[in-house]
Protein backbone atom coordinates (compact mmCIF):
# COMPACT_ATOMS: atom_id res chain seq x y z
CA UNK A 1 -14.56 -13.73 23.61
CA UNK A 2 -11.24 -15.18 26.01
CA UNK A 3 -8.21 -15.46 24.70
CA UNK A 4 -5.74 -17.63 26.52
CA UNK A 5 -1.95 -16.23 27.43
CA UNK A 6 0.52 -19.30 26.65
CA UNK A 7 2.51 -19.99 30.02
CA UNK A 8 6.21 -20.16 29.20
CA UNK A 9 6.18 -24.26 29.84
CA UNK A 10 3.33 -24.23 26.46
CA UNK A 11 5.57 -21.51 24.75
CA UNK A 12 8.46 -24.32 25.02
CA UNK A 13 6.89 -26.98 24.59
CA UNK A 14 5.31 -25.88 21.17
CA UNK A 15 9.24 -24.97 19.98
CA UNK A 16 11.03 -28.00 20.62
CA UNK A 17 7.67 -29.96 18.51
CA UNK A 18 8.24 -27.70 15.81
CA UNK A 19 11.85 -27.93 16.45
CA UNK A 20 11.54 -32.03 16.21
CA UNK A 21 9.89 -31.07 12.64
CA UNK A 22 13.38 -29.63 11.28
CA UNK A 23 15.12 -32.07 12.70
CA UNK A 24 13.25 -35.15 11.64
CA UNK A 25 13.34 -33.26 8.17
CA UNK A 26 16.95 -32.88 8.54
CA UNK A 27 16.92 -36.59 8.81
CA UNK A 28 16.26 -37.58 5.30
CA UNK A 29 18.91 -35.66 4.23
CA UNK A 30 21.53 -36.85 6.20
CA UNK A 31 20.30 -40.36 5.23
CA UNK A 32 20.95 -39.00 1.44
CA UNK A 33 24.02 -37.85 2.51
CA UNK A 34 25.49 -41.33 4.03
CA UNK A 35 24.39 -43.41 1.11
CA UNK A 36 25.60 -41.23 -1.26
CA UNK A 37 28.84 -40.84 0.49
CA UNK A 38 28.88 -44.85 0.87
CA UNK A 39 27.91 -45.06 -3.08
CA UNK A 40 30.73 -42.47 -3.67
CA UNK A 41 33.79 -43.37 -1.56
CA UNK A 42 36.01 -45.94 -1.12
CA UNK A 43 38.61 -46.35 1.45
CA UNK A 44 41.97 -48.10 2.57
CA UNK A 45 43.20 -49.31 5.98
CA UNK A 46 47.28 -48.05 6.48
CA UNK A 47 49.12 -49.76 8.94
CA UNK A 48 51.52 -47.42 10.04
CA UNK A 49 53.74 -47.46 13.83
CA UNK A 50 51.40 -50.07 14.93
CA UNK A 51 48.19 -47.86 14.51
CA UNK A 52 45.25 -48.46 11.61
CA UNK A 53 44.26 -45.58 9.73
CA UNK A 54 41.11 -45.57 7.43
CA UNK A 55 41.55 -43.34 4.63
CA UNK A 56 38.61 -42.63 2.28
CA UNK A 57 39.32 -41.49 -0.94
CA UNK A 58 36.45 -40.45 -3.92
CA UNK A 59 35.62 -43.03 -6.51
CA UNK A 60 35.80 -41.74 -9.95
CA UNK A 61 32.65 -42.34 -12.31
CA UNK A 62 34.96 -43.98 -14.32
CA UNK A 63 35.39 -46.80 -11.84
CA UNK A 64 31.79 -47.99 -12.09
CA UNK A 65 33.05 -49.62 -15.22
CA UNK A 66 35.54 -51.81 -13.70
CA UNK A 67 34.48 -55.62 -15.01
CA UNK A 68 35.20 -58.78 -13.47
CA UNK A 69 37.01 -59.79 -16.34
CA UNK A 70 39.36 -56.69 -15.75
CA UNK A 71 39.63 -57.27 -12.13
CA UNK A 72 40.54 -61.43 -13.11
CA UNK A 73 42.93 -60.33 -15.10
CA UNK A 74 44.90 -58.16 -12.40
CA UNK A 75 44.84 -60.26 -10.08
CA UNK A 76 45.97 -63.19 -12.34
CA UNK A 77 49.02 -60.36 -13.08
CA UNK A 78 49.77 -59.23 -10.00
CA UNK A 79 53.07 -60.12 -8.22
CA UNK A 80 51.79 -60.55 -4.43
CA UNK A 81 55.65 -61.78 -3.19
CA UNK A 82 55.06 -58.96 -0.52
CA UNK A 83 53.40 -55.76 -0.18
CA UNK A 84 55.83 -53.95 -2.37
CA UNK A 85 55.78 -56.13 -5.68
CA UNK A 86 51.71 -56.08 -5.36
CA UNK A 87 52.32 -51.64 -5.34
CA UNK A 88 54.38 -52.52 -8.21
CA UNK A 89 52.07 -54.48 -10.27
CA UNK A 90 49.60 -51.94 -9.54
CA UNK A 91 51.58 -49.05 -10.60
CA UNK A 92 52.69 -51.01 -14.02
CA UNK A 93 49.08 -51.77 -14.83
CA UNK A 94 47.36 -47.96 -13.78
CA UNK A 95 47.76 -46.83 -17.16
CA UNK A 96 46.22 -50.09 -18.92
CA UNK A 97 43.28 -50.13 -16.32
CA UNK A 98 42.51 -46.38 -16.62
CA UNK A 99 42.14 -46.18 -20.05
CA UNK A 100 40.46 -49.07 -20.36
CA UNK A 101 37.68 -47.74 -17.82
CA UNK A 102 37.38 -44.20 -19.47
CA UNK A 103 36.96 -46.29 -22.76
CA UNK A 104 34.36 -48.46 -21.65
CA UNK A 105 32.79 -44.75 -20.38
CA UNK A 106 32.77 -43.61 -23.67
CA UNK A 107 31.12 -46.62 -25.08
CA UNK A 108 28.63 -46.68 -22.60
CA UNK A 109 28.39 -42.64 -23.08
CA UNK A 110 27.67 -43.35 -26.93
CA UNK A 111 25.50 -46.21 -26.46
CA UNK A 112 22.96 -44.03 -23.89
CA UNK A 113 23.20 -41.24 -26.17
CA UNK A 114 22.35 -42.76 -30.00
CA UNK A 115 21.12 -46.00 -28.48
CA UNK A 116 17.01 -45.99 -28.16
């Protein structure tokens, strides 16, 4: 019975295929990573000295619950004169807005719970 030495070219080449393995398995999860980052984030250009910066920010859970109606309704109330009455408007109408998404969280926190 012959057993076979590996040359140091077969040696390699056997590690970078299993290598390959990890990294195409490494794949999936940075997929998973990117879409839940996408599904997660938002983010906001800022012009600032005549450079664009992208800023991403987390969304809240809360946020999912933002309704078109809600969203009509801001930007029927918004001042958008310039770019600091539309800051304004937004900062008058956080509070509104915020609890009205953590209430519709808790209704929809309820209904999953005692709903069948």
């Amino acid at each position: 019975f012959f057993f076979k030495q590996k040359t140091a070219y077969e040696m390699l080449r056997s590690l970078v295929g299993s290598e390959m393995c990890i990294r195409d398995s490494y794949k999936e999860y940075y997929l998973e990573a990117i879409q839940f980052f996408s599904k997660n984030t938002g983010s906001v250009e800022i012009a600032r000295e005549n450079e664009v910066f992208k800023v991403y920010f987390p969304i809240q859970p809360s946020c999912t619950f933002l309704s078109h109606k809600l969203q009509n309704k801001f930007n029927q109330n918004a001042d958008r004169t310039n770019i600091m009455t539309k800051l304004q408007s937004i900062h008058d109408q956080k509070t509104f807005i915020l609890a009205r998404l953590q209430h519709e969280e808790k209704l929809q926190g309820w209904f999953d719970k005692y709903i069948i």
